[in-house]
C-alpha atoms as a PDB file:
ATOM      1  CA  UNK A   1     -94.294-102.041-132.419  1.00  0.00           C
ATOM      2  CA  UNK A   2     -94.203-100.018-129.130  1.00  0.00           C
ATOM      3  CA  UNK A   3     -97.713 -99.258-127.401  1.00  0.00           C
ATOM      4  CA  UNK A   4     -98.174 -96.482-124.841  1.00  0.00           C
ATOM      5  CA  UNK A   5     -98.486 -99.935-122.352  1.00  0.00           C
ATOM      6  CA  UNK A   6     -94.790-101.240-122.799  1.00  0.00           C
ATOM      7  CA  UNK A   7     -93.405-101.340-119.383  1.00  0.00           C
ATOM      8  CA  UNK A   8     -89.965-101.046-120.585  1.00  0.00           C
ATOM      9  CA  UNK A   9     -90.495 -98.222-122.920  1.00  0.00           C
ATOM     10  CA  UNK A  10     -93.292 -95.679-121.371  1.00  0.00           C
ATOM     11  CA  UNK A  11     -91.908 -94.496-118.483  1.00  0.00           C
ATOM     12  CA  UNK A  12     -93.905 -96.379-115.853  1.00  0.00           C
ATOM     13  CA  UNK A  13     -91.857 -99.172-114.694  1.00  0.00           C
ATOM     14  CA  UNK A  14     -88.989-100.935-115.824  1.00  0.00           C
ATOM     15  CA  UNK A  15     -87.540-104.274-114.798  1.00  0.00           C
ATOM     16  CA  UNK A  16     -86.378-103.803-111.472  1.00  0.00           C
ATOM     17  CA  UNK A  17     -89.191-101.706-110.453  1.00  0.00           C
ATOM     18  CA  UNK A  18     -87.389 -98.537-111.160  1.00  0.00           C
ATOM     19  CA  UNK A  19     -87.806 -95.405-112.895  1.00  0.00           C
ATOM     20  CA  UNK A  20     -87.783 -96.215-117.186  1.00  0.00           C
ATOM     21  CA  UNK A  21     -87.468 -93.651-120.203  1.00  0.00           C
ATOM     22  CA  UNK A  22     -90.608 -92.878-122.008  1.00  0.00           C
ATOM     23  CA  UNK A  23     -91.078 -92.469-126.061  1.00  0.00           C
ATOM     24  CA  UNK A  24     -90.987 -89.018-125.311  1.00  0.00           C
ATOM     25  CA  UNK A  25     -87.421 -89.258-123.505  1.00  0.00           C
ATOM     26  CA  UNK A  26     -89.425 -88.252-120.310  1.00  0.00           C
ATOM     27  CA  UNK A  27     -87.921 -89.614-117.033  1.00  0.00           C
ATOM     28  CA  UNK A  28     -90.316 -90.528-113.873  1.00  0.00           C
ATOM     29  CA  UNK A  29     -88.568 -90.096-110.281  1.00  0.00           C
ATOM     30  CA  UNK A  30     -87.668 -93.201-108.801  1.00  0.00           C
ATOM     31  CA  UNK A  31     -89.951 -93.053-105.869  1.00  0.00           C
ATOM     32  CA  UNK A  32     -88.328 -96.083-104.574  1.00  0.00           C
ATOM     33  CA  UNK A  33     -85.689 -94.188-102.682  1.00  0.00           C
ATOM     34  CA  UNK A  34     -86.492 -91.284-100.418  1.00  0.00           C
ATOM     35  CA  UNK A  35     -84.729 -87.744-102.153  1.00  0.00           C
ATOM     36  CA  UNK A  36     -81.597 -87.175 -99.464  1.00  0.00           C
ATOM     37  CA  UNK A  37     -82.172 -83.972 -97.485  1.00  0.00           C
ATOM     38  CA  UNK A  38     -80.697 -81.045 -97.899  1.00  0.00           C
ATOM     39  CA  UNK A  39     -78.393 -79.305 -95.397  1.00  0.00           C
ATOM     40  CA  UNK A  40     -79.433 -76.973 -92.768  1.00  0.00           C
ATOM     41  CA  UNK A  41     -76.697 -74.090 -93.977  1.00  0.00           C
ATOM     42  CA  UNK A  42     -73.784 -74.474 -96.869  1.00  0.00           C
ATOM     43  CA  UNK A  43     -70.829 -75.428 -96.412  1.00  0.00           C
ATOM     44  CA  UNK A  44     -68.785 -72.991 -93.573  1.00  0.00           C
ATOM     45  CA  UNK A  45     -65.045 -73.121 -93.149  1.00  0.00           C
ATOM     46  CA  UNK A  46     -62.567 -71.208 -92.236  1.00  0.00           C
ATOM     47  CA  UNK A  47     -59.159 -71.046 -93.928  1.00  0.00           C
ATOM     48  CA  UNK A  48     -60.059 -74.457 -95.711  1.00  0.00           C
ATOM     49  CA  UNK A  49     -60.899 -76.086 -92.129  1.00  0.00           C
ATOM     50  CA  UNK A  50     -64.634 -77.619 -92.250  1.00  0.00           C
ATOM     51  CA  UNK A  51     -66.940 -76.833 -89.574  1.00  0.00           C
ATOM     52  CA  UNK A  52     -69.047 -79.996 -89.679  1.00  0.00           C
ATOM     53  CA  UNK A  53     -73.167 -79.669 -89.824  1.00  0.00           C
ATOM     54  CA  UNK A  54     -73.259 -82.352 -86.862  1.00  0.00           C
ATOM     55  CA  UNK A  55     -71.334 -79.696 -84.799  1.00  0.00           C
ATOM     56  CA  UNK A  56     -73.248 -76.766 -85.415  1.00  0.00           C
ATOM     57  CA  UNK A  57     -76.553 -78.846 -84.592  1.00  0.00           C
ATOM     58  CA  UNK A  58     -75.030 -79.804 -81.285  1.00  0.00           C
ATOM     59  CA  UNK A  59     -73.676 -76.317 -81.055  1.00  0.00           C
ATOM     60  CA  UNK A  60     -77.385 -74.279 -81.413  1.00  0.00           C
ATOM     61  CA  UNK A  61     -78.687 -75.670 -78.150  1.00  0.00           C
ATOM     62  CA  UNK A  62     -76.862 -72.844 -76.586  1.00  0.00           C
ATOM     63  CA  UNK A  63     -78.324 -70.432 -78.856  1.00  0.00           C
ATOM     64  CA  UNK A  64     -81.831 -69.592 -78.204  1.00  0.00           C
ATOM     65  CA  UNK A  65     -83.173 -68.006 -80.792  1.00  0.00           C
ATOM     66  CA  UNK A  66     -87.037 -66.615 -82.150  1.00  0.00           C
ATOM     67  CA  UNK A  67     -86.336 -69.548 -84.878  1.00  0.00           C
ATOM     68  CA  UNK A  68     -84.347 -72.430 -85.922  1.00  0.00           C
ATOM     69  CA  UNK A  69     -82.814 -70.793 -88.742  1.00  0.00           C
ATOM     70  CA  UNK A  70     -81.433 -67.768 -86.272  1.00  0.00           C
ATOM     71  CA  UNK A  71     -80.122 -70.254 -83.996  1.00  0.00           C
ATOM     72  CA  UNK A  72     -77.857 -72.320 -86.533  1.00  0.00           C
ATOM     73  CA  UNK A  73     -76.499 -69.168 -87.756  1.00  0.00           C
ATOM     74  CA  UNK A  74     -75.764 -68.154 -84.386  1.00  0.00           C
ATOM     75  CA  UNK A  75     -74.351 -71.524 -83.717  1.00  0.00           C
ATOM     76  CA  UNK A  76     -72.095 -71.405 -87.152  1.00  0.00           C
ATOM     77  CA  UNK A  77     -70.701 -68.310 -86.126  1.00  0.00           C
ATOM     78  CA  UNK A  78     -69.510 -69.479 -82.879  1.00  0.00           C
ATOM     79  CA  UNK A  79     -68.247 -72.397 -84.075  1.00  0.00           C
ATOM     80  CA  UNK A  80     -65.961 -70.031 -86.417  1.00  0.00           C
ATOM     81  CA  UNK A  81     -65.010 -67.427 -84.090  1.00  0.00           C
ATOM     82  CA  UNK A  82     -63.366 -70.702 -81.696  1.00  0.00           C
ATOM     83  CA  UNK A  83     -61.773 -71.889 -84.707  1.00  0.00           C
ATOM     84  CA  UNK A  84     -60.445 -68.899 -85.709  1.00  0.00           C
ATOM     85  CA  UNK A  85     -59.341 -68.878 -81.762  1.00  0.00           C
ATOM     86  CA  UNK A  86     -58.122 -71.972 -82.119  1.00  0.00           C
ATOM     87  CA  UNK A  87     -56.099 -71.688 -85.469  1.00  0.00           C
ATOM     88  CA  UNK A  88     -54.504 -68.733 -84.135  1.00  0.00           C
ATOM     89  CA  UNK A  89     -53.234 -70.716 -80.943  1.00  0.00           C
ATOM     90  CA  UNK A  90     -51.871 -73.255 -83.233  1.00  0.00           C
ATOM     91  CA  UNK A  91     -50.022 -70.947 -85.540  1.00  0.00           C
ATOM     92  CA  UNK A  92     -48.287 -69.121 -82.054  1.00  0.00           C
ATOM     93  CA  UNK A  93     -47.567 -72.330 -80.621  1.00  0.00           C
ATOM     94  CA  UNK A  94     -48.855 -72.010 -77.725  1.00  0.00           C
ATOM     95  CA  UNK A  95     -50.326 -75.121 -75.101  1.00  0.00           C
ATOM     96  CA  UNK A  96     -51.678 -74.866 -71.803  1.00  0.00           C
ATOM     97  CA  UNK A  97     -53.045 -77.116 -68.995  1.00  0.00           C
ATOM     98  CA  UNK A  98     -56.186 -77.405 -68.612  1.00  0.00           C
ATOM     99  CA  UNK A  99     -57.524 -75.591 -65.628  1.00  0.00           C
ATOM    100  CA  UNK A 100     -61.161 -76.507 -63.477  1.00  0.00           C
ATOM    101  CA  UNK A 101     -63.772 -74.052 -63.005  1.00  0.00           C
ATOM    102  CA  UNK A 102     -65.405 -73.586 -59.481  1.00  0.00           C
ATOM    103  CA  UNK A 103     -67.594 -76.433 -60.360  1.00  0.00           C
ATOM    104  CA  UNK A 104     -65.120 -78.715 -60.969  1.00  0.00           C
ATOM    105  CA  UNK A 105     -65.368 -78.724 -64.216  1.00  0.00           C
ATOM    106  CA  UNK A 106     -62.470 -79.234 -66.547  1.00  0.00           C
ATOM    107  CA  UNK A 107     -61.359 -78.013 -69.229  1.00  0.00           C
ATOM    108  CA  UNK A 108     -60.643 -79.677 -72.568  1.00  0.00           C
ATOM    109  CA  UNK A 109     -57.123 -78.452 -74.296  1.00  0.00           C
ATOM    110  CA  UNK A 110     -58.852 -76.444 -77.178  1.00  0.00           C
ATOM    111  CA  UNK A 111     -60.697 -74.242 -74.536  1.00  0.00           C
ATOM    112  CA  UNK A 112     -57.196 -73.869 -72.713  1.00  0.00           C
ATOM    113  CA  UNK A 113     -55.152 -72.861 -75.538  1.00  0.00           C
ATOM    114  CA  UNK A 114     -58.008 -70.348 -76.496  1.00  0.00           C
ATOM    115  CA  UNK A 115     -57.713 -68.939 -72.713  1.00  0.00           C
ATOM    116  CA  UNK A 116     -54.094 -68.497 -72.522  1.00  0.00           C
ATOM    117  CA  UNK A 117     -54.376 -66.843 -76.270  1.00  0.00           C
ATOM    118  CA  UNK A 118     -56.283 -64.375 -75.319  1.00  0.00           C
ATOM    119  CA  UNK A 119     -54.390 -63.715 -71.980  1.00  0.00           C
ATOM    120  CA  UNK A 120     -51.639 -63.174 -73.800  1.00  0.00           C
ATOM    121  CA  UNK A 121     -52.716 -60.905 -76.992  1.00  0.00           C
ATOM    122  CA  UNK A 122     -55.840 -59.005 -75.574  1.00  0.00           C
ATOM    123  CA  UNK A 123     -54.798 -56.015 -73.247  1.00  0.00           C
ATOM    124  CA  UNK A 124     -57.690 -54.195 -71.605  1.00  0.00           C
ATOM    125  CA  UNK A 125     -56.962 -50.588 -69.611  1.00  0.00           C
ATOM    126  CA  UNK A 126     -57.518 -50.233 -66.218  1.00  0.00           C
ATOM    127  CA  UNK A 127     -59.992 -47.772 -65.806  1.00  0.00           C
ATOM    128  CA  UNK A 128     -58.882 -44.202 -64.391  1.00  0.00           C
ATOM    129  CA  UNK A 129     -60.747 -42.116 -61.201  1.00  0.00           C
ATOM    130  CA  UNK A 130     -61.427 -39.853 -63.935  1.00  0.00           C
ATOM    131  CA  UNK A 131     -63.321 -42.075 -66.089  1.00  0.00           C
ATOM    132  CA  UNK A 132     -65.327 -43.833 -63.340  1.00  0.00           C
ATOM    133  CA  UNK A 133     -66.473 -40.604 -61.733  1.00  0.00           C
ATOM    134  CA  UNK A 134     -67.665 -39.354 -65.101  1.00  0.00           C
ATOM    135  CA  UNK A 135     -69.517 -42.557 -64.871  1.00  0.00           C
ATOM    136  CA  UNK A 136     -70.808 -42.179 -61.477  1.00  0.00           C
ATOM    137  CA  UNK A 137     -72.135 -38.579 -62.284  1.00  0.00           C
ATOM    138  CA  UNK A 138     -73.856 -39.595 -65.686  1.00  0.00           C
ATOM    139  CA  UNK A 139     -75.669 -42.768 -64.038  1.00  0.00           C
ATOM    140  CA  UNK A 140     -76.542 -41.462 -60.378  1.00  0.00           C
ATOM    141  CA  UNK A 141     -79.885 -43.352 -60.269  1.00  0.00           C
ATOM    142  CA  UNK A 142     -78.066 -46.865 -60.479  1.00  0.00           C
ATOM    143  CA  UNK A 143     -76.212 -45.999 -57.479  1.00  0.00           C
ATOM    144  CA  UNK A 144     -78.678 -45.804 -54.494  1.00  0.00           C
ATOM    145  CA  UNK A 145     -79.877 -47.913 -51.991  1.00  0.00           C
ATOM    146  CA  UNK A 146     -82.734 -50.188 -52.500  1.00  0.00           C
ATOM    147  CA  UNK A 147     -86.213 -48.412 -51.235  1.00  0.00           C
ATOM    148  CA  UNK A 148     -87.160 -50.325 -48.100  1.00  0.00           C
ATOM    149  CA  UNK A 149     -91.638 -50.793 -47.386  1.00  0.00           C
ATOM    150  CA  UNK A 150     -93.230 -51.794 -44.144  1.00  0.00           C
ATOM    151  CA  UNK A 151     -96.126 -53.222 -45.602  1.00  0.00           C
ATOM    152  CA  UNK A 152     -99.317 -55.439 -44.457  1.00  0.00           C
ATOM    153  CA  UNK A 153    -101.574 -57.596 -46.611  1.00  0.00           C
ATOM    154  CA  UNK A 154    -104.364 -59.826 -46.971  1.00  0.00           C
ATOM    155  CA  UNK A 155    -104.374 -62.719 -49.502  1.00  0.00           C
ATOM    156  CA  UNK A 156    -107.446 -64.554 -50.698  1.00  0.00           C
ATOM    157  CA  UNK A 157    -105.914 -67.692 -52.467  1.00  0.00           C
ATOM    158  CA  UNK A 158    -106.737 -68.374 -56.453  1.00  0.00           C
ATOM    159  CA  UNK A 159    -105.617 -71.339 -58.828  1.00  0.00           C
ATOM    160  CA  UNK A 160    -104.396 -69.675 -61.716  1.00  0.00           C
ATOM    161  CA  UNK A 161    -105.412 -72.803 -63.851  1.00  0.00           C
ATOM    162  CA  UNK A 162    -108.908 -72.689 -62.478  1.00  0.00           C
ATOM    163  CA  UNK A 163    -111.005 -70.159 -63.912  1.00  0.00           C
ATOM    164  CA  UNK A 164    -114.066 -70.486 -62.644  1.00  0.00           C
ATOM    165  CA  UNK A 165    -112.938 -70.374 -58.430  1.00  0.00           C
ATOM    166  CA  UNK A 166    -110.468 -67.680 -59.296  1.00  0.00           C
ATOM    167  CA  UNK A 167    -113.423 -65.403 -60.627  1.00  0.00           C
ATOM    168  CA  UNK A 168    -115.194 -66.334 -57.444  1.00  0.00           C
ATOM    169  CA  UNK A 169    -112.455 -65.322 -55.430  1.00  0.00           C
ATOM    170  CA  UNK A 170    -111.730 -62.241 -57.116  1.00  0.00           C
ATOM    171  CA  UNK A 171    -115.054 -61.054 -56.463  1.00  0.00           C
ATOM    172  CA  UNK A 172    -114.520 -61.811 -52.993  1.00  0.00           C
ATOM    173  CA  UNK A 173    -111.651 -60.433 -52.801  1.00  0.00           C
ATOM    174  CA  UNK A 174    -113.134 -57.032 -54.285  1.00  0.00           C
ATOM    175  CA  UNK A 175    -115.849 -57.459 -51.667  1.00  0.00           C
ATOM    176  CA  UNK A 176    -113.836 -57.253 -49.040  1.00  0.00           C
ATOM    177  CA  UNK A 177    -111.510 -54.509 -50.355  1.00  0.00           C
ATOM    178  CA  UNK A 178    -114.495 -52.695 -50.154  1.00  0.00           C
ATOM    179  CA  UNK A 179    -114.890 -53.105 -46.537  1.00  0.00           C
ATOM    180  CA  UNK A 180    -111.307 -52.252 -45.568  1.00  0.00           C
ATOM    181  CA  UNK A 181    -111.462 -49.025 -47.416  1.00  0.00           C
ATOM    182  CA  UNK A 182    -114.441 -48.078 -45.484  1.00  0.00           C
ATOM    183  CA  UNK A 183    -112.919 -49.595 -42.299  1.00  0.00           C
ATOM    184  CA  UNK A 184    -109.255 -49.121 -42.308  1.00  0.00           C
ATOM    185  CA  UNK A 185    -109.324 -50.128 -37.920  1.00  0.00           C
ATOM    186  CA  UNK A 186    -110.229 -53.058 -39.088  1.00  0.00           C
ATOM    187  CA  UNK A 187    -107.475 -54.340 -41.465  1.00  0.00           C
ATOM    188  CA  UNK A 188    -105.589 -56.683 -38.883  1.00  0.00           C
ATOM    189  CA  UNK A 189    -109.185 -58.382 -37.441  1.00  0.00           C
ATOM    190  CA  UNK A 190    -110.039 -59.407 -41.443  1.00  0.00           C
ATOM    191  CA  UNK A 191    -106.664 -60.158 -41.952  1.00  0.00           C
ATOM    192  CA  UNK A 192    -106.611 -62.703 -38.893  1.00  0.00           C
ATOM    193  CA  UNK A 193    -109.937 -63.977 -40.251  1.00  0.00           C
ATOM    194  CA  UNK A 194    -109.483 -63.923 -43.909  1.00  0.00           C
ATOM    195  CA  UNK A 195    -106.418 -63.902 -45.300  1.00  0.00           C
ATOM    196  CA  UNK A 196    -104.461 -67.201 -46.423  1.00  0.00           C
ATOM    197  CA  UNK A 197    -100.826 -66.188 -45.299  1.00  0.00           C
ATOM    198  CA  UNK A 198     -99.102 -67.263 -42.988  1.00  0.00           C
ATOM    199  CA  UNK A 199     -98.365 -63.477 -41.733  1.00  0.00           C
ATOM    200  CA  UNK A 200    -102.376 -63.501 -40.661  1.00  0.00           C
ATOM    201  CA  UNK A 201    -101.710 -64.178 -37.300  1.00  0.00           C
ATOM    202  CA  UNK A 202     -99.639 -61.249 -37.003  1.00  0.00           C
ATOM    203  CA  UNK A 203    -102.725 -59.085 -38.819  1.00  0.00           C
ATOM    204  CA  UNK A 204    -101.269 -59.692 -42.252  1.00  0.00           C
ATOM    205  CA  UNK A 205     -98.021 -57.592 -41.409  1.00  0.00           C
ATOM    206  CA  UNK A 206     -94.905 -58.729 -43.552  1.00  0.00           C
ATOM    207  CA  UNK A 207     -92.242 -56.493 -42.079  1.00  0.00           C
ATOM    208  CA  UNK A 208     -89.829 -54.836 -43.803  1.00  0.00           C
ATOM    209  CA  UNK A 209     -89.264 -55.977 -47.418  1.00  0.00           C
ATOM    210  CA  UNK A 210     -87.292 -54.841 -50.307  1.00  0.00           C
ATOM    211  CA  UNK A 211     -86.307 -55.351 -53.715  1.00  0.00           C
ATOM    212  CA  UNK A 212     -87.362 -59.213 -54.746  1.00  0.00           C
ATOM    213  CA  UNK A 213     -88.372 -59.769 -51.217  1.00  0.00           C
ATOM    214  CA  UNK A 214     -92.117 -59.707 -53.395  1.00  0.00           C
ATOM    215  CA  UNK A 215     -93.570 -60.844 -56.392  1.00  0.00           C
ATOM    216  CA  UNK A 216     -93.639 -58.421 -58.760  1.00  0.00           C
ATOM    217  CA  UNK A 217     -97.444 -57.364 -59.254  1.00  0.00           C
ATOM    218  CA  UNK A 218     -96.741 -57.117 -55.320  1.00  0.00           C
ATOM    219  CA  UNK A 219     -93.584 -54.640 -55.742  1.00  0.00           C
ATOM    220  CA  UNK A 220     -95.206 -52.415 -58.566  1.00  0.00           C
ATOM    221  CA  UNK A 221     -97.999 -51.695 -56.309  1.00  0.00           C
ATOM    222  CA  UNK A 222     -96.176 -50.798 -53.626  1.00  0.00           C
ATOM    223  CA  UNK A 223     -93.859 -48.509 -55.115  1.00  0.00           C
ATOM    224  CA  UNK A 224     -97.336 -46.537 -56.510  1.00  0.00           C
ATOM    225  CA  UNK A 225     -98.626 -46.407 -52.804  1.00  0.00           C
ATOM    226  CA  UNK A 226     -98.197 -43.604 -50.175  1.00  0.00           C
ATOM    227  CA  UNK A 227     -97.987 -44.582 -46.455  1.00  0.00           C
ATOM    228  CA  UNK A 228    -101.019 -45.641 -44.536  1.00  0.00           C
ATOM    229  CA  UNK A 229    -102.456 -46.157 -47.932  1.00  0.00           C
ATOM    230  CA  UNK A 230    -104.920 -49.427 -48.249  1.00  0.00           C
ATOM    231  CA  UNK A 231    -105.447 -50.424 -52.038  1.00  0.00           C
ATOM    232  CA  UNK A 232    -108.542 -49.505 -53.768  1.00  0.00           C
ATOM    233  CA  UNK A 233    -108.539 -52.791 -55.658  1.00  0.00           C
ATOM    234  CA  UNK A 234    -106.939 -56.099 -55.048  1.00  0.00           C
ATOM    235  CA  UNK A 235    -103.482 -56.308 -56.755  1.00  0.00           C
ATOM    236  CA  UNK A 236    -103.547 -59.787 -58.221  1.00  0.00           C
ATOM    237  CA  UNK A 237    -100.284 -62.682 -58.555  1.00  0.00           C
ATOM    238  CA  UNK A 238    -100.061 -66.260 -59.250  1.00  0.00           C
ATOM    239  CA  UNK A 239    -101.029 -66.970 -56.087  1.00  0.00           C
ATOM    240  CA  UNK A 240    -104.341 -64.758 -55.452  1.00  0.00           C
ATOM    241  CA  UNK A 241    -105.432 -61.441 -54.719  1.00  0.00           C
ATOM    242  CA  UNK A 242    -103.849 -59.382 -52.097  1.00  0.00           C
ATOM    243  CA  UNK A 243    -105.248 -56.103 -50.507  1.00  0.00           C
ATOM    244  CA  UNK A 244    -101.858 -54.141 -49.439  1.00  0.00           C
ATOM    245  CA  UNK A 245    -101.388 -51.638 -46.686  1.00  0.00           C
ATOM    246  CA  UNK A 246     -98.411 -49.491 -46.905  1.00  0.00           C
ATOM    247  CA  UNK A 247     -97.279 -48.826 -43.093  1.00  0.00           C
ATOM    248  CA  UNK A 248     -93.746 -47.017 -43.860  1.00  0.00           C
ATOM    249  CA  UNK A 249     -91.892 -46.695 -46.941  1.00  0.00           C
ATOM    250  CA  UNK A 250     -88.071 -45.740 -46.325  1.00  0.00           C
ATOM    251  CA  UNK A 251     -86.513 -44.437 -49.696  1.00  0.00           C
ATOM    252  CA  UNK A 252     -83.757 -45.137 -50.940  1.00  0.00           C
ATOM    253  CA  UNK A 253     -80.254 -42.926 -51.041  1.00  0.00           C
ATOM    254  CA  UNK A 254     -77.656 -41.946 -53.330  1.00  0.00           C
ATOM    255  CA  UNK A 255     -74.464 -44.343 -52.315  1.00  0.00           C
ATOM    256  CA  UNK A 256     -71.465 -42.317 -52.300  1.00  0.00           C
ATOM    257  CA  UNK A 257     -68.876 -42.481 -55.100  1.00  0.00           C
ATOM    258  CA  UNK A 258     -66.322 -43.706 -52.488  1.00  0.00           C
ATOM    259  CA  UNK A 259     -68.571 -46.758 -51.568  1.00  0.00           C
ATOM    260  CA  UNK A 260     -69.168 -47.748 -55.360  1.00  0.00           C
ATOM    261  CA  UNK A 261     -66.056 -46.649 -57.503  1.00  0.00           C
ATOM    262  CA  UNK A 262     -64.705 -50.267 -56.986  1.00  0.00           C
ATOM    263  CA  UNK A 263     -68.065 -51.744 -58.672  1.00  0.00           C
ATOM    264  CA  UNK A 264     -67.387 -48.947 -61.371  1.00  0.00           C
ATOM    265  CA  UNK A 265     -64.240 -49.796 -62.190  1.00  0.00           C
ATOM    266  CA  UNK A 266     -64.894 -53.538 -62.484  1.00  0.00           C
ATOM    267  CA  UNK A 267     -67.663 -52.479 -64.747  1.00  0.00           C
ATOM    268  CA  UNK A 268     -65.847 -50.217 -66.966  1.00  0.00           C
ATOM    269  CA  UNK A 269     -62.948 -52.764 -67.498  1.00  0.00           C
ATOM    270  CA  UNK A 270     -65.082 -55.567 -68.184  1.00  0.00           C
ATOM    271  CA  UNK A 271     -66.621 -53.569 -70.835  1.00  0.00           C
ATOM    272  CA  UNK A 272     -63.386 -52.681 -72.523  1.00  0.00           C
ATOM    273  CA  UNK A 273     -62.163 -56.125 -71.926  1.00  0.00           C
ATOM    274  CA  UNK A 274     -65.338 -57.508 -74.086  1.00  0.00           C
ATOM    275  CA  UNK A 275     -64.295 -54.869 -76.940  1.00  0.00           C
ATOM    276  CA  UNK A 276     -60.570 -55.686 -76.865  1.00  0.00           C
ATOM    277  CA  UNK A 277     -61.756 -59.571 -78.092  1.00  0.00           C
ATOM    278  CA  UNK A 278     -63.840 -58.564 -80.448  1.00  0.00           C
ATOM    279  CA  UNK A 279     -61.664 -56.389 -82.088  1.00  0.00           C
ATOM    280  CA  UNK A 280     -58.712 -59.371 -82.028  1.00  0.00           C
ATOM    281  CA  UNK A 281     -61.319 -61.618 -83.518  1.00  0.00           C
ATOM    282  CA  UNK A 282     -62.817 -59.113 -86.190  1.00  0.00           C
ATOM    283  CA  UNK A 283     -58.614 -58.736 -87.206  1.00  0.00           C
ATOM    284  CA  UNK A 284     -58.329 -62.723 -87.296  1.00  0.00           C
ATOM    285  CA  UNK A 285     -61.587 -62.983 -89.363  1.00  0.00           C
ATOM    286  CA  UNK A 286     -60.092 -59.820 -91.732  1.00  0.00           C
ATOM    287  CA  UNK A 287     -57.391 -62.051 -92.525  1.00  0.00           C
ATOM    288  CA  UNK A 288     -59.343 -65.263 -92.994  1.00  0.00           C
ATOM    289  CA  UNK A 289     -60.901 -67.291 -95.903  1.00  0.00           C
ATOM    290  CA  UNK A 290     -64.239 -67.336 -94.429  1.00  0.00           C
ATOM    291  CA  UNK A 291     -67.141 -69.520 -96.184  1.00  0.00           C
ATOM    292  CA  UNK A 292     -70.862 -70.026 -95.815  1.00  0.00           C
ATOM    293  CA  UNK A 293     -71.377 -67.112 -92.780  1.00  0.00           C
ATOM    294  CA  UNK A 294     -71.092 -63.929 -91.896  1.00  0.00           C
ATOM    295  CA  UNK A 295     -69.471 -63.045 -88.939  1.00  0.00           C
ATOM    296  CA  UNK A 296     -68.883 -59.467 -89.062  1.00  0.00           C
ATOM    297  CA  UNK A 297     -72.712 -58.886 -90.017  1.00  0.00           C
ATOM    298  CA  UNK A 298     -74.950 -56.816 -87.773  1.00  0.00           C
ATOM    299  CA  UNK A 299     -76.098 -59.467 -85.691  1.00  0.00           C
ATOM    300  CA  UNK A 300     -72.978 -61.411 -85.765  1.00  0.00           C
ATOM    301  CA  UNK A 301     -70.408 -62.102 -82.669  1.00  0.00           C
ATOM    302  CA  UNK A 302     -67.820 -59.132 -83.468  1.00  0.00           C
ATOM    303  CA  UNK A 303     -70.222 -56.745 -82.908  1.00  0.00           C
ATOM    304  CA  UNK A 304     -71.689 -58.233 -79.627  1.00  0.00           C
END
């Protein structure tokens, strides 16, 4: 007779130690061996070729993403666009020598054949004096010269990872804001005496700067100030708070189109360069067995 003990009949464990069939035909997991994971994405190839999972893991490094998930599609759909690249080479015939970069760097014969392929099929125009002028005279603010400040400070030092001294020497800081406004004849004598940068001994002036020659708290609050201005409060950075002067401020000018339409032009045919390959890819991918991915989605590389 069969009790709801038998070890080889209830379903707890049968010889072996492994998973047995209860009365009721009810079958416990073997817990023995671990379940085998599942893969990251299905199964992507293109025209029949296999992109392997290995690769795109290795590929997503170089595809930062807000998630893991965005950055293994983003890797899969690389890894098709090249082999799209590449199966088109193949099909044309066509080899090339690898070339080095400036860095020495080689190149291995997949990413020369894909260079030479698109040399050969993707045509960009050059881009006409009438197009970059319209270009020039619909984006006139990107084509000036960089604003240029004669500017003065005073820097009380802070460790951004210690709380408790930079609240002390923001007060301090304030304090002596305070003073300078009220004071302004005496901004180089409490620079000399008070300030942490090197520039003190010249009464905290730092000469001409402009764009990046600053931190950027430092360069917001000087394009805000007018000249001979002092600031009301300390502008604070990583490293402390600074009370600015602004000496001179020397705007910036329009650059004529002359001086820039080289820098347009480069622009401009870059641009249609980067649209000519996506359109040849989108027409290989239109003609490809694609699986697992989408690469002519909205966030995919054809529409980049």
């Amino acid at each position: 007779m069969v009790t709801l003990f038998d070890k080889t009949q209830n379903g707890r464990t049968a010889a072996g130690g492994g998973p047995a069939e209860s009365y009721s035909g009810y079958r416990e997991p073997d817990t023995d061996v671990p379940p085998k994971a599942r893969p990251v994405l299905g199964a992507v190839s293109v025209n029949g070729i296999a992109i392997a999972e290995s690769d795109i893991l290795a590929e997503a490094q170089n595809h930062p993403a807000e998630n893991p998930g965005a950055a293994l599609a983003a890797a899969a759909r690389a890894l098709v666009v090249r082999q799209l690249l590449l199966q088109k080479a193949r099909e044309l015939d066509i080899l090339a020598a690898p070339q080095a970069d400036g860095d020495g760097r080689q190149e291995t014969d997949e990413d020369a054949a894909i260079r030479l392929l698109i040399e050969r099929e993707v045509s960009a125009p050059s881009a006409s004096e009438e197009e970059c002028r319209r270009f020039y005279d619909n984006n006139r603010e990107k084509f000036r010269s960089a604003p240029i400040f004669e500017a003065s400070h005073i820097l009380i030092t802070a460790d951004p990872a210690d709380e408790g001294t930079r609240a002390s020497r923001r007060l301090e800081a304030e304090r002596l804001a305070a003073v300078i406004v009220g004071h302004p004849g005496e901004f180089a004598t409490m620079a000399r005496t008070h300030s942490a940068c090197p520039s003190a001994a010249t009464g905290g002036n730092l000469g001409q700067l402009t764009r990046g020659s600053t931190v950027a708290e430092f360069e917001r609050a000087l394009q805000r100030m007018k000249e001979g201005e002092i600031t009301l409060a300390p502008v604070e950075s990583r490293f402390g708070f600074h009370i600015i002067r602004l000496d001179r401020r020397i705007d910036g000018e329009q650059l004529p189109f002359d001086l820039v339409r080289r820098r347009i032009a480069g622009w401009l045919e870059a641009s249609a360069w980067s649209k000519a390959v996506s359109q040849f890819i989108a027409v290989l991918a239109a003609h490809a067995t694609i699986t697992g991915i989408d690469v002519t989605g909205a966030d995919g590389p054809l529409l980049q």
